[in-house]
N, C-alpha and C. Protein backbone atom coordinates (compact mmCIF):
# COMPACT_ATOMS: atom_id res chain seq x y z
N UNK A 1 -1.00 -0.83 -26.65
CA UNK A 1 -1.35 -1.20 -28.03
C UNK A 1 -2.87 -1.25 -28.23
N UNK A 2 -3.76 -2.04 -27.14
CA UNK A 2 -5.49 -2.07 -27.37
C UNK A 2 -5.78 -0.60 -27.42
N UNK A 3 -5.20 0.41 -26.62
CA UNK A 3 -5.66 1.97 -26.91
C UNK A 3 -5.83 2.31 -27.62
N UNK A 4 -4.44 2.38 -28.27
CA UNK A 4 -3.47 2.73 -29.93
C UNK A 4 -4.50 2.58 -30.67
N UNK A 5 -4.70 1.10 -31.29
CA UNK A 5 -5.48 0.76 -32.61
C UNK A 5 -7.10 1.60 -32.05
N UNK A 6 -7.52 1.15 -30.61
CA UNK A 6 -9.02 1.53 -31.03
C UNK A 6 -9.25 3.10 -30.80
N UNK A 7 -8.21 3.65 -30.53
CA UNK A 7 -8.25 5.46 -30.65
C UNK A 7 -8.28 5.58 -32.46
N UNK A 8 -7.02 5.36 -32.96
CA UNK A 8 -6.62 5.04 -34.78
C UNK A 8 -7.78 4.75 -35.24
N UNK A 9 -8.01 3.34 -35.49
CA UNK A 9 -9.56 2.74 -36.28
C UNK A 9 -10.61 3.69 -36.52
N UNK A 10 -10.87 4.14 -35.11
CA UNK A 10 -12.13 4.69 -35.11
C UNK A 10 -11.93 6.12 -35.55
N UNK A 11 -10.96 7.12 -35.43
CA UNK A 11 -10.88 8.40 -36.03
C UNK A 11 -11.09 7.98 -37.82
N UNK A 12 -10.21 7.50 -38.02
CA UNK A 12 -9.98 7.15 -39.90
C UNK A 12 -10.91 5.87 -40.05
N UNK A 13 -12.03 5.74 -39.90
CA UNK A 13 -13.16 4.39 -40.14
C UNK A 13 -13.50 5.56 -41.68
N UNK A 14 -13.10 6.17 -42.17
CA UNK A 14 -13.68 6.79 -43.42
C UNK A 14 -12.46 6.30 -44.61
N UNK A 15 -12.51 7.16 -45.39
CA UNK A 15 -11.23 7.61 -46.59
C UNK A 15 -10.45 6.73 -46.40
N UNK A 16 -9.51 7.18 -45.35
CA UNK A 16 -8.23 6.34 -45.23
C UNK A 16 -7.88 5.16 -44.25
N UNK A 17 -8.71 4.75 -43.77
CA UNK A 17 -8.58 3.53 -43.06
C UNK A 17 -8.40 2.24 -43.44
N UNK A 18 -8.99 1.69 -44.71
CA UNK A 18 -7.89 0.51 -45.57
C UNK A 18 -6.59 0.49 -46.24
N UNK A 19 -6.17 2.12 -46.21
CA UNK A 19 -4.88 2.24 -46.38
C UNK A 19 -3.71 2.40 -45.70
N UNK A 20 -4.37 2.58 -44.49
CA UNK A 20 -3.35 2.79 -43.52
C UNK A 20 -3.28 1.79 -42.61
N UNK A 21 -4.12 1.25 -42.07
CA UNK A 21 -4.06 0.27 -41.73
C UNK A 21 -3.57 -1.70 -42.14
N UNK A 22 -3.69 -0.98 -43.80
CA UNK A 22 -3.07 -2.43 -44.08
C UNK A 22 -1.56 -2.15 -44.25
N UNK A 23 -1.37 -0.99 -44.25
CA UNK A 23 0.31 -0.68 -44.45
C UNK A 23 0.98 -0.68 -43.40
N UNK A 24 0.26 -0.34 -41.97
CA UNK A 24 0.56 0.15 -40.79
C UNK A 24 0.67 -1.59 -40.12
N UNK A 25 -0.11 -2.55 -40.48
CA UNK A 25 -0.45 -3.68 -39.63
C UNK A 25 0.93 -4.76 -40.34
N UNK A 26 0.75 -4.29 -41.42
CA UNK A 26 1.79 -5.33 -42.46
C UNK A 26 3.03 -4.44 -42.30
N UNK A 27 3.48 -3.68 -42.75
CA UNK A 27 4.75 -2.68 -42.24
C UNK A 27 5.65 -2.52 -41.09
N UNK A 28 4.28 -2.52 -39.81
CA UNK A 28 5.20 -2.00 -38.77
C UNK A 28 4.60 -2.96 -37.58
N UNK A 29 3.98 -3.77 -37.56
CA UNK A 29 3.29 -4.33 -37.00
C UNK A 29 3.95 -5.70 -36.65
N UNK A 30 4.60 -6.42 -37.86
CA UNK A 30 5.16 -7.22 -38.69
C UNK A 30 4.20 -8.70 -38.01
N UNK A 31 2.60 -8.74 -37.60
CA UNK A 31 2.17 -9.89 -37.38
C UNK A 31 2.22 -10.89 -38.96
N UNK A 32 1.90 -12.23 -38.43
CA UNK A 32 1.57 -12.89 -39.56
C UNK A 32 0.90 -12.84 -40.48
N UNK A 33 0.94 -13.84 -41.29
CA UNK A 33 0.47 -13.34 -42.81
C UNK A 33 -1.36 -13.30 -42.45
N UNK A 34 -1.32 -14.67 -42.03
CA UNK A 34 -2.66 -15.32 -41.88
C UNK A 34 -3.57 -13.94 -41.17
N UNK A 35 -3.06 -13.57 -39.67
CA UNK A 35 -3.73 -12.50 -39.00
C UNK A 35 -3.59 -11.39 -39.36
N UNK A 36 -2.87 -10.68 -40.86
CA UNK A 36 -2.82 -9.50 -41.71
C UNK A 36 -4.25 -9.47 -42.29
N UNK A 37 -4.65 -10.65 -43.02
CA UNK A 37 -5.55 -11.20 -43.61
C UNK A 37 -6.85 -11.32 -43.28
N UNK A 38 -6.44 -12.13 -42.04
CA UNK A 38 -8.06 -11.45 -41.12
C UNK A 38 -8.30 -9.94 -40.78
N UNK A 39 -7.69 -9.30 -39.99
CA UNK A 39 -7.55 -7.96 -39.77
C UNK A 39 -8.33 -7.33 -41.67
N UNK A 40 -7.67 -7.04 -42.41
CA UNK A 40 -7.93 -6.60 -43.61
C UNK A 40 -9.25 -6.87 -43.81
N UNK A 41 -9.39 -8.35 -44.18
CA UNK A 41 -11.05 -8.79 -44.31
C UNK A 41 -12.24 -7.97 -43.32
N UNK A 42 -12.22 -8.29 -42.21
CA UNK A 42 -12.70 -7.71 -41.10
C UNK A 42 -12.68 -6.17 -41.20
N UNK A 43 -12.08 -5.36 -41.59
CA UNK A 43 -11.91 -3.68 -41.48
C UNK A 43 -13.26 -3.69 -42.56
N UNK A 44 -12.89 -4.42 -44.09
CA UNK A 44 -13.43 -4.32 -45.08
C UNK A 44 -14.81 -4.55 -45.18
N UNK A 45 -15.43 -5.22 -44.14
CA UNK A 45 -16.93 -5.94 -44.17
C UNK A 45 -17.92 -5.41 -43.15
N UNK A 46 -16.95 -4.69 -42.55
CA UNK A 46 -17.99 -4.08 -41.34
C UNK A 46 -18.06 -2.21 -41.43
N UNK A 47 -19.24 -2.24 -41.73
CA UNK A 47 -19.26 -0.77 -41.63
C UNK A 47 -19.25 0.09 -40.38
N UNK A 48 -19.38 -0.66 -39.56
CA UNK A 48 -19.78 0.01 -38.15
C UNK A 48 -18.54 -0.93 -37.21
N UNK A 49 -17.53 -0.41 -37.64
CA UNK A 49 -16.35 -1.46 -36.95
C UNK A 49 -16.01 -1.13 -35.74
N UNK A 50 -16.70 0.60 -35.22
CA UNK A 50 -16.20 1.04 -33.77
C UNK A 50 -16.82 -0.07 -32.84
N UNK A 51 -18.03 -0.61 -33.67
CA UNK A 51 -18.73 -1.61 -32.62
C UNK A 51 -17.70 -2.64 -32.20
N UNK A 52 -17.17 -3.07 -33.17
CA UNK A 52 -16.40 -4.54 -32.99
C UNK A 52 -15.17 -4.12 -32.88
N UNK A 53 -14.75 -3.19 -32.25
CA UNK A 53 -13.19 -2.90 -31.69
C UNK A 53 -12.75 -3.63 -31.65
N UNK A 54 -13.38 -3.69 -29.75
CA UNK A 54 -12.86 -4.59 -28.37
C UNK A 54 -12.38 -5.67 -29.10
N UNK A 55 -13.84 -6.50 -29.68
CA UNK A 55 -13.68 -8.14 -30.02
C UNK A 55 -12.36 -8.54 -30.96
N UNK A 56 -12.34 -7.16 -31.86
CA UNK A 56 -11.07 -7.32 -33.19
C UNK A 56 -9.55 -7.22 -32.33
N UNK A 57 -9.50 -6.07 -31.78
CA UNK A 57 -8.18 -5.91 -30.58
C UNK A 57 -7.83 -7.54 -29.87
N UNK A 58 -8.87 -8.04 -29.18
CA UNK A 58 -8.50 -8.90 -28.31
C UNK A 58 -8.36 -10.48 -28.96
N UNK A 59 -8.79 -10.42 -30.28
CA UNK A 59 -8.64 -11.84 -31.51
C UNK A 59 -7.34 -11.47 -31.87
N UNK A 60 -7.01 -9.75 -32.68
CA UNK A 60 -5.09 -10.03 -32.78
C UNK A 60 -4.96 -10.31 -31.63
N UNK A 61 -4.93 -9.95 -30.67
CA UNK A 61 -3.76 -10.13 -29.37
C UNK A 61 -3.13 -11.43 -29.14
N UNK A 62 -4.94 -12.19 -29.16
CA UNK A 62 -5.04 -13.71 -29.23
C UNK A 62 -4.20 -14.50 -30.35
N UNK A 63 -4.50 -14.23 -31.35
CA UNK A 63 -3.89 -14.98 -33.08
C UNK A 63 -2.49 -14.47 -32.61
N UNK A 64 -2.10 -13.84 -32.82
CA UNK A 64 -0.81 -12.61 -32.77
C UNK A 64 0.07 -13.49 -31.31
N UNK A 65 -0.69 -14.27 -30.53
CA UNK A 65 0.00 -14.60 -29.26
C UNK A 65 0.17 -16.26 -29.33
N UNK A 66 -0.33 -16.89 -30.27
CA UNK A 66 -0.09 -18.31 -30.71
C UNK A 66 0.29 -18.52 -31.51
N UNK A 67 -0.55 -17.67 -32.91
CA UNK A 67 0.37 -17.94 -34.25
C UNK A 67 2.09 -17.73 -34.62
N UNK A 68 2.44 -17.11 -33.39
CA UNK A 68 3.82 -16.09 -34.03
C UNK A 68 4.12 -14.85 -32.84
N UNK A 69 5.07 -14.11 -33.21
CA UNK A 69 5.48 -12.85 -32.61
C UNK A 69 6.20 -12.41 -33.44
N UNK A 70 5.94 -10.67 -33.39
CA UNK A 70 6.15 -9.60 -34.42
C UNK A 70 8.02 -9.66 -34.93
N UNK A 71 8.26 -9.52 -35.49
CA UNK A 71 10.03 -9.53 -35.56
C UNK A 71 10.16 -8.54 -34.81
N UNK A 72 9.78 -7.25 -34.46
CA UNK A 72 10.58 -6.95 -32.99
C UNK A 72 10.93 -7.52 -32.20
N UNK A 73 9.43 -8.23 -31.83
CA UNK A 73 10.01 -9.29 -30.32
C UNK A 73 10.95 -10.05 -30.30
N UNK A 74 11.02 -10.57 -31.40
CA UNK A 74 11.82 -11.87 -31.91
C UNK A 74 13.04 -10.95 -31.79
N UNK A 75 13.64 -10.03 -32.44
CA UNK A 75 14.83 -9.58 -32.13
C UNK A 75 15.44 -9.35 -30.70
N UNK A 76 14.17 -8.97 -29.79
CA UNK A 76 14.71 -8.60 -28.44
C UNK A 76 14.96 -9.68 -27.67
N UNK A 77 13.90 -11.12 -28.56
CA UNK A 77 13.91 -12.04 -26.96
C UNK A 77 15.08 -12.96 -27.50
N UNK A 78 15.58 -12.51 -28.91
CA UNK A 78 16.77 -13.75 -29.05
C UNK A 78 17.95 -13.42 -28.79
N UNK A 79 18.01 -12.08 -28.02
CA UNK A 79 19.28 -11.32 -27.99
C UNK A 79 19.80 -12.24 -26.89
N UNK A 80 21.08 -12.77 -27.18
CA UNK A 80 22.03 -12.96 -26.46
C UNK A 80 22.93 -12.51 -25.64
N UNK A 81 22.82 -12.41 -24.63
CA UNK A 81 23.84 -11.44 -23.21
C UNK A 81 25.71 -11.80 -23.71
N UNK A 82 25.72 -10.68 -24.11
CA UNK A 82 27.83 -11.33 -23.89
C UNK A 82 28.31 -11.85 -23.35
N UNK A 83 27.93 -11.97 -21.88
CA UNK A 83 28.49 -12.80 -20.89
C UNK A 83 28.20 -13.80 -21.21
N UNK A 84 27.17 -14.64 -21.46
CA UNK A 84 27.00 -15.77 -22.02
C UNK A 84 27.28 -16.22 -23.22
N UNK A 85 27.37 -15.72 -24.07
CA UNK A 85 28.52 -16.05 -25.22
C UNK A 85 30.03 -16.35 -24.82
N UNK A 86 30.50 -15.44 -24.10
CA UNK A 86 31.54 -15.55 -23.72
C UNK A 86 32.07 -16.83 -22.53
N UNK A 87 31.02 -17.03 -22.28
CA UNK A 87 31.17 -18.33 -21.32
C UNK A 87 31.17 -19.90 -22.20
N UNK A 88 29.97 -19.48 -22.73
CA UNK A 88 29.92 -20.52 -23.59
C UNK A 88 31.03 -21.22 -24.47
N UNK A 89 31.72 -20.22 -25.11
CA UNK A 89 33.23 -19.75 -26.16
C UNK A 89 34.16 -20.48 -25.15
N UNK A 90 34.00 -20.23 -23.22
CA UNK A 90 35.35 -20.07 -23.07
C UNK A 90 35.27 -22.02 -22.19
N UNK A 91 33.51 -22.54 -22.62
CA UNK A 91 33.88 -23.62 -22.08
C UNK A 91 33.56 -24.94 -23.09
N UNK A 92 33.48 -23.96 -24.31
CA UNK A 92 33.91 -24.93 -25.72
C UNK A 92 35.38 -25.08 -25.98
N UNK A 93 36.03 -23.84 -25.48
CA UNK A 93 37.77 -23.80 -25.79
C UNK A 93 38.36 -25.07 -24.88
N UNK A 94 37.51 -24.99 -23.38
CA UNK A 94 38.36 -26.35 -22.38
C UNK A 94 38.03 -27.47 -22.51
N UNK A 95 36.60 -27.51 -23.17
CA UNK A 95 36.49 -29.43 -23.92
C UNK A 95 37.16 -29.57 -25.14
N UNK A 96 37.25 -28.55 -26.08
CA UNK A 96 38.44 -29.12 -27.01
C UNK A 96 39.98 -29.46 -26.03
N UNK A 97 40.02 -28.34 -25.54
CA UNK A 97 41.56 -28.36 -24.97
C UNK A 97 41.90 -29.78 -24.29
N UNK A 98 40.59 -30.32 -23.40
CA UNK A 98 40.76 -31.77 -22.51
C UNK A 98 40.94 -32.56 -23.50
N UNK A 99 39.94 -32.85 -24.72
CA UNK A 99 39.85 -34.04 -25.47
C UNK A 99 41.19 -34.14 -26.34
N UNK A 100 42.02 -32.85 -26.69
CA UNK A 100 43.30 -32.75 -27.30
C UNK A 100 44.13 -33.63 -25.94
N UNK A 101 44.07 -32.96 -24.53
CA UNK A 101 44.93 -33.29 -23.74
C UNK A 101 45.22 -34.85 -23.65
N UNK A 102 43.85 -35.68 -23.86
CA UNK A 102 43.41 -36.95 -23.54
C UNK A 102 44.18 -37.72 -24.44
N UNK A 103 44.27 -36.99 -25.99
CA UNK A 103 44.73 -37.81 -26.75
C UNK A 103 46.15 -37.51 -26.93
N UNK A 104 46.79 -36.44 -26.51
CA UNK A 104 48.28 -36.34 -27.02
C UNK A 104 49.16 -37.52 -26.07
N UNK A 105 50.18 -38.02 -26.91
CA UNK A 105 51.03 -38.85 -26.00
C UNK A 105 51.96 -38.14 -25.14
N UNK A 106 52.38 -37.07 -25.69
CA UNK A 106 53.23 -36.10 -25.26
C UNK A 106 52.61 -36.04 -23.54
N UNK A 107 53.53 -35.31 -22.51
CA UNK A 107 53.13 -34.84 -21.02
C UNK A 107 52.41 -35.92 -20.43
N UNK A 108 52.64 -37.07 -20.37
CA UNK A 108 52.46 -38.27 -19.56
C UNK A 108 52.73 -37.71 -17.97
N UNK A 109 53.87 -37.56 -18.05
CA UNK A 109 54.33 -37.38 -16.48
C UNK A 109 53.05 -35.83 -15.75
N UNK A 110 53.45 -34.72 -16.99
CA UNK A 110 52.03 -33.54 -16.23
C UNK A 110 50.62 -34.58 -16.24
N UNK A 111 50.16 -35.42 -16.91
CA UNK A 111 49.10 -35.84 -16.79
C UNK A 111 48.67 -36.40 -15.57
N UNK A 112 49.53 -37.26 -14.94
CA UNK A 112 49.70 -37.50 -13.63
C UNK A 112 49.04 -36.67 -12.46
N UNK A 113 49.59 -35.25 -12.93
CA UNK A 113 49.97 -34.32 -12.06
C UNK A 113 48.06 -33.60 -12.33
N UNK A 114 47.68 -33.09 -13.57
CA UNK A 114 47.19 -32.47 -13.62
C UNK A 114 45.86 -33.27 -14.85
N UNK A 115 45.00 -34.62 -14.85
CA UNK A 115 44.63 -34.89 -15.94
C UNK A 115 43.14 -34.39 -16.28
N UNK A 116 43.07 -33.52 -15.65
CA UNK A 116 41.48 -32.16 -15.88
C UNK A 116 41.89 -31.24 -16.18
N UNK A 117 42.10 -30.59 -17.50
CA UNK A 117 42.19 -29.22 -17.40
C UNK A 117 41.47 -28.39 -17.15
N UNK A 118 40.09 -28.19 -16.83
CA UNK A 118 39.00 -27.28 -15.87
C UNK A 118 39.50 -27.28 -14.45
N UNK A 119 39.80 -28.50 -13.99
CA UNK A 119 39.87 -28.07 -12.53
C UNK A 119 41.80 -27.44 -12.05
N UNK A 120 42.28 -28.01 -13.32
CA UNK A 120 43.77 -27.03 -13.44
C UNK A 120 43.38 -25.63 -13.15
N UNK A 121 43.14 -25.01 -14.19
CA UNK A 121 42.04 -23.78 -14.64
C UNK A 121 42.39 -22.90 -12.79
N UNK A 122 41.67 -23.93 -12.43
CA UNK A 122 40.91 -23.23 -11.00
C UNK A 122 41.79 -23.40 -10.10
N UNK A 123 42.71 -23.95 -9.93
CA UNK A 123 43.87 -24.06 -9.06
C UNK A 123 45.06 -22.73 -9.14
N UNK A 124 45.22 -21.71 -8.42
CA UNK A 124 46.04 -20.93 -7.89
C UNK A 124 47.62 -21.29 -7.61
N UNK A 125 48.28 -21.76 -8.66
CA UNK A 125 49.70 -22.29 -8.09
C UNK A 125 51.07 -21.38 -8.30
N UNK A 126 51.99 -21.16 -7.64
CA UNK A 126 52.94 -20.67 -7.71
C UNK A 126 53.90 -21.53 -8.76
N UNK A 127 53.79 -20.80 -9.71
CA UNK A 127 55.11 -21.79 -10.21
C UNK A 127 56.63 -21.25 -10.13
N UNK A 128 56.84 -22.38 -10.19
CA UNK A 128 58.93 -21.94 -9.79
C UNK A 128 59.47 -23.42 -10.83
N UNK A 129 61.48 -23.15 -10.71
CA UNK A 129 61.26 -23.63 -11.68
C UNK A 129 61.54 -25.20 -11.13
N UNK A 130 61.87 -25.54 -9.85
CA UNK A 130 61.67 -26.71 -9.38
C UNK A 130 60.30 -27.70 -9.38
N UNK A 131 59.12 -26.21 -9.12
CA UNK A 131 57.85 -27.27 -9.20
C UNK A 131 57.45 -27.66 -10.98
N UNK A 132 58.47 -27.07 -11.77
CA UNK A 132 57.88 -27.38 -13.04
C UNK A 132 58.81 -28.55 -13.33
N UNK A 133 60.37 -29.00 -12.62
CA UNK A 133 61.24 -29.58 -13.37
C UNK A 133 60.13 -30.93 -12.65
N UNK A 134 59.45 -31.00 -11.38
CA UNK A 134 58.51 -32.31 -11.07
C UNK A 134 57.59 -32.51 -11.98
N UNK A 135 56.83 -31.59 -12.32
CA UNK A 135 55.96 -31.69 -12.54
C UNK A 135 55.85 -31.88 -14.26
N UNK A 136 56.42 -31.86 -14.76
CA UNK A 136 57.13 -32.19 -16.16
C UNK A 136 58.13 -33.32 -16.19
N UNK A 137 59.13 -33.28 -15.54
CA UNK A 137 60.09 -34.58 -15.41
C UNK A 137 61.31 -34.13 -16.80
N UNK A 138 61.24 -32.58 -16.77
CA UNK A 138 62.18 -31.46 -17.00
C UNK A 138 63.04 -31.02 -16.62
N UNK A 139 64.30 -30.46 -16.56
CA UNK A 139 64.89 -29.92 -15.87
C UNK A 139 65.67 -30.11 -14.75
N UNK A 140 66.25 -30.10 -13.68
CA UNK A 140 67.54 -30.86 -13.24
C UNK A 140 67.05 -31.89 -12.32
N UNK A 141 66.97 -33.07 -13.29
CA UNK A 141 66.41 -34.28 -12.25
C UNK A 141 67.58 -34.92 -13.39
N UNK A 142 67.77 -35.51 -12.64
CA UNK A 142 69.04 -37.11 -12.94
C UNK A 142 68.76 -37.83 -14.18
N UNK A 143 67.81 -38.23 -14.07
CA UNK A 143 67.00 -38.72 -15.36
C UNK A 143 67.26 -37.71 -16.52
N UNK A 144 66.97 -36.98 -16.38
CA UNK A 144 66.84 -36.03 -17.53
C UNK A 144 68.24 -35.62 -17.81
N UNK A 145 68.96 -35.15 -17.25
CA UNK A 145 70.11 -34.85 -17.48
C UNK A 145 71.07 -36.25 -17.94
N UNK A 146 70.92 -37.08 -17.60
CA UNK A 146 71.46 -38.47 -18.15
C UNK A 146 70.62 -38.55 -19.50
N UNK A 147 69.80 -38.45 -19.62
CA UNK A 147 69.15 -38.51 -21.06
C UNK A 147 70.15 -37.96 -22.15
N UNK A 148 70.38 -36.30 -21.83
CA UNK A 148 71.13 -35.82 -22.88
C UNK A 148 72.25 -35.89 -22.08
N UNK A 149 72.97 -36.92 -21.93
CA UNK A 149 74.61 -37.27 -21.56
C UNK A 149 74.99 -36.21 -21.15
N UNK A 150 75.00 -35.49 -20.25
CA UNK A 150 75.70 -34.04 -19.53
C UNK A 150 75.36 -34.92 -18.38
N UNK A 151 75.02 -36.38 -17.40
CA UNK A 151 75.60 -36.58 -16.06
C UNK A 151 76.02 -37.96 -17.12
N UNK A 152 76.78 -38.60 -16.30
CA UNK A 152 77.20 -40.37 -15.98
C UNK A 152 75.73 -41.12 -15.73
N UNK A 153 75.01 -40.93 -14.47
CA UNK A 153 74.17 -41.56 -13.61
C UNK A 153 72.95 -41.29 -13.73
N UNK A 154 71.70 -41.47 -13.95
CA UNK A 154 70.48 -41.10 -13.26
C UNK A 154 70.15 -41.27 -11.81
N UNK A 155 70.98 -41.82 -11.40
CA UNK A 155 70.54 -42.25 -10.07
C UNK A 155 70.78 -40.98 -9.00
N UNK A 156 69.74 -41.14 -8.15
CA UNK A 156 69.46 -40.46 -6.65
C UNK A 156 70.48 -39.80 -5.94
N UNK A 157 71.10 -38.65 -5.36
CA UNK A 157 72.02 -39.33 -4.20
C UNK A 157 72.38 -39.83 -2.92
N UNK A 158 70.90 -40.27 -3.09
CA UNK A 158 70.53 -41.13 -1.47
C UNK A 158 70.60 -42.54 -1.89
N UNK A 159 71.42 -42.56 -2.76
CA UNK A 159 71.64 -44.47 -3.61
C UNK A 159 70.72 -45.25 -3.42
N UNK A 160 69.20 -44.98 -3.87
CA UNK A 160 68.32 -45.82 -3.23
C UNK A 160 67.74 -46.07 -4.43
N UNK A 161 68.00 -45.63 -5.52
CA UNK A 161 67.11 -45.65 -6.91
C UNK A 161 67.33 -44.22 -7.89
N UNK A 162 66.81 -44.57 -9.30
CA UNK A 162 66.80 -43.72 -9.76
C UNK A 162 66.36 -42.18 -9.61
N UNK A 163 66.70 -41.23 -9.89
CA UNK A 163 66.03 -40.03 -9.50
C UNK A 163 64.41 -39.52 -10.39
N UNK A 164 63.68 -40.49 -10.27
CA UNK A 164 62.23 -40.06 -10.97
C UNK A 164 61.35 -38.66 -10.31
N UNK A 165 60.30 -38.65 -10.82
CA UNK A 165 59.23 -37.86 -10.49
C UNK A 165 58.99 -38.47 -9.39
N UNK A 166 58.82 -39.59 -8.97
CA UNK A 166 57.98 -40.44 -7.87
C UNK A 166 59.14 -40.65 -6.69
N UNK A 167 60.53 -40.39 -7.16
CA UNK A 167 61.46 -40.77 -6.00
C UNK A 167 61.33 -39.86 -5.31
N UNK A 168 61.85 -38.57 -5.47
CA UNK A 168 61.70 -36.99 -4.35
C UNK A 168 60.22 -37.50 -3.49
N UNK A 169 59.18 -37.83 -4.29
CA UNK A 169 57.65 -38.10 -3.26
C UNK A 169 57.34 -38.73 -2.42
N UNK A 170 58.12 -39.72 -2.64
CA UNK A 170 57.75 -41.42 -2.09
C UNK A 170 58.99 -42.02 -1.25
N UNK A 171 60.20 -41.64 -2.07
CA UNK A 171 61.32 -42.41 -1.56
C UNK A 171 62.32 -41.91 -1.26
N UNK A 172 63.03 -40.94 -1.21
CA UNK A 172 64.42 -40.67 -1.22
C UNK A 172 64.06 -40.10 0.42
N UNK A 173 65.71 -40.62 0.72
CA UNK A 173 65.64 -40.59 2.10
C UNK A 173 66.78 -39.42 2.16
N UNK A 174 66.78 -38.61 1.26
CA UNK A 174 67.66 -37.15 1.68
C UNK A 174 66.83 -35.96 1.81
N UNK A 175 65.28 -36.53 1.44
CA UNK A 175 64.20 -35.50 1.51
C UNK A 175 62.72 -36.62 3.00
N UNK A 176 63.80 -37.19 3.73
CA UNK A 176 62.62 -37.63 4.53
C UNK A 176 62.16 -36.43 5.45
N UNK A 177 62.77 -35.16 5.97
CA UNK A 177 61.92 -34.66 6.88
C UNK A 177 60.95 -33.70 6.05
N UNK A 178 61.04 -33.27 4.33
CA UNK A 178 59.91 -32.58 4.05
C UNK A 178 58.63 -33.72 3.50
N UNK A 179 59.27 -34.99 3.73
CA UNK A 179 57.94 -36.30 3.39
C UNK A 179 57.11 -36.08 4.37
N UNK A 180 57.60 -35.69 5.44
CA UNK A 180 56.89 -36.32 6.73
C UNK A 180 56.07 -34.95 7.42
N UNK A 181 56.50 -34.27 6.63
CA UNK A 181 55.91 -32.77 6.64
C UNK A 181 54.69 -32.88 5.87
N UNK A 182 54.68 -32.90 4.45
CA UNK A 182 53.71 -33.48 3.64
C UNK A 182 52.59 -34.56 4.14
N UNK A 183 53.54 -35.55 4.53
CA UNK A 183 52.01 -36.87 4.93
C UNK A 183 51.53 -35.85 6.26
N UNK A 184 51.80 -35.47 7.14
CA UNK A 184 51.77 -34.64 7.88
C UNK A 184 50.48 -34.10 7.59
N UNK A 185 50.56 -33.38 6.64
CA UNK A 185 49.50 -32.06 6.23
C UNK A 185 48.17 -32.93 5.48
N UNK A 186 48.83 -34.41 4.36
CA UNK A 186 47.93 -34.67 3.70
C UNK A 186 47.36 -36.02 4.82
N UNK A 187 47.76 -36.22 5.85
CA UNK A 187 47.16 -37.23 6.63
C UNK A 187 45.74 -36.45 7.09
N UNK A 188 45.41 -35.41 7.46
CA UNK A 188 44.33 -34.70 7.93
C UNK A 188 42.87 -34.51 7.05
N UNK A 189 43.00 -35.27 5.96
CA UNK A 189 42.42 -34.74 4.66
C UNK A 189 42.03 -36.51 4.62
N UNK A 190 42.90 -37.25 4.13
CA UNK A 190 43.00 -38.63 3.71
C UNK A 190 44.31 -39.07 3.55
N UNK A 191 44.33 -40.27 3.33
CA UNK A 191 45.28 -41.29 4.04
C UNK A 191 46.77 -41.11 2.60
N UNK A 192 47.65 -41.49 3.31
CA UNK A 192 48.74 -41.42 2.38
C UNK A 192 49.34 -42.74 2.33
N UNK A 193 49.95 -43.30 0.66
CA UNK A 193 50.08 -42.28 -0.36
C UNK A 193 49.15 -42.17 -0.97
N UNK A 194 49.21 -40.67 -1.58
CA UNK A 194 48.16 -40.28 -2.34
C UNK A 194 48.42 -40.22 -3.43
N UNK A 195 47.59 -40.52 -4.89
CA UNK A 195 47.98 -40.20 -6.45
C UNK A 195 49.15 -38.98 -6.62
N UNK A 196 49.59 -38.53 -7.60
CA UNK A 196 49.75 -37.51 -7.58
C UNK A 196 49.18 -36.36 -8.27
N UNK A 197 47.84 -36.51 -8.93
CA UNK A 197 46.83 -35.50 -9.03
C UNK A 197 46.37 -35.08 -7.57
N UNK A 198 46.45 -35.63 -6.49
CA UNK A 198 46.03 -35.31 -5.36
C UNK A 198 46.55 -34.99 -4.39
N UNK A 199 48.01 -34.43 -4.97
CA UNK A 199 48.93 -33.59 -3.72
C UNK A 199 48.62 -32.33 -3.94
C-alpha cells in the first residue's frame, strides 16, 4: 500500500489528483471520515507533495491504525469459522436441553441414572431393551406391570421386596452372582455401593 499511493500521488500531482484521490481514498479505501479529511486538506495545500509522501503515507497508516479499520478488514476479521458456530449452536442446544431436563418432573428414575446431559452425550452405550426397562423403570419390571393390572404382585421373585430399579442392583438374591461380578469390577475404581449415575 506505502508503494501504491506514493508511485499514484506523484504521477497525477497535476489535473487529476484531487479527483481521484478523494474518490479513490473515500470509495475504495473506506478509511474514516476524520483521516479522508486530513488526506484531502493535505493533497490541497501542498504544492510540492512528492516531498511529503513518506510523512503523509506513514500518518494514514498511523490515523488509519487507531482511529478505525477499512470495512474490508472489518469484513475479514469478523468472519466467523463454521465450525465455531456450529459448536457454539450445538452447546446452546445442551444448556437449554439440561435446564429443561432439571426442571421436568417427568424421568425421575433416568435422572438417577443419567442427571448431565453433556456427559450422557459422551457416553457410548449399547442399548437393549432390558437396559432401558432399568433405566426408565419401563417395561417388564413388576412394578410396572402391576401398575397397569396385567400382574397380581409387584413383588420380586426372590420374595425379598418389591421389584424396583434399585432391587435387581442392590438386593435381589436371584441376581447375586452378577452383583458380585459388578462390585467386583466397580470395587477397583471405588468402593461399593455406588449412586447409580456411577455404574
Amino acid at each position: 500500500m506505502h508503494t501504491y499511493i506514493h508511485t499514484y500521488i506523484r504521477t497525477y500531482i497535476h489535473t487529476y489528483i484531487h479527483t481521484y484521490v478523494h474518490i479513490y481514498i473515500y470509495t475504495y479505501i473506506y478509511i474514516p471520515t476524520n483521516v479522508h479529511t486530513y488526506a484531502h486538506t493535505y493533497i490541497l495545500t501542498h504544492t510540492h507533495i512528492h516531498t511529503y509522501i513518506h510523512t503523509y503515507v506513514h500518518t494514514l497508516k498511523h490515523t488509519w491504525g487507531t482511529t478505525g479499520t477499512s470495512k474490508n478488514k472489518e469484513i475479514i476479521y469478523n468472519k466467523i469459522p463454521k465450525s465455531q458456530i456450529v459448536q457454539q449452536v450445538k452447546q446452546q442446544s445442551i444448556e437449554k436441553w439440561q435446564t429443561q431436563w432439571e426442571q421436568t418432573t417427568k424421568g425421575s428414575i433416568t435422572k438417577q441414572f443419567f442427571p448431565n446431559i453433556k456427559e450422557r452425550l459422551q457416553k457410548r452405550i449399547k442399548l437393549t431393551l432390558n437396559f432401558t426397562a432399568i433405566v426408565t423403570a419401563h417395561g417388564k419390571t413388576k412394578p410396572y406391570l402391576h401398575k397397569f393390572k396385567i400382574i397380581d404382585s409387584p413383588d420380586c421373585p426372590c420374595e425379598t421386596g418389591n421389584q424396583t430399579v434399585d432391587h435387581p442392583i442392590y438386593g435381589c438374591k436371584k441376581l447375586q452372582k452378577e452383583r458380585e461380578a459388578l462390585i467386583s469390577y466397580i470395587a477397583k475404581q471405588d468402593a461399593w455401593p455406588k449412586e447409580k449415575v456411577n455404574l
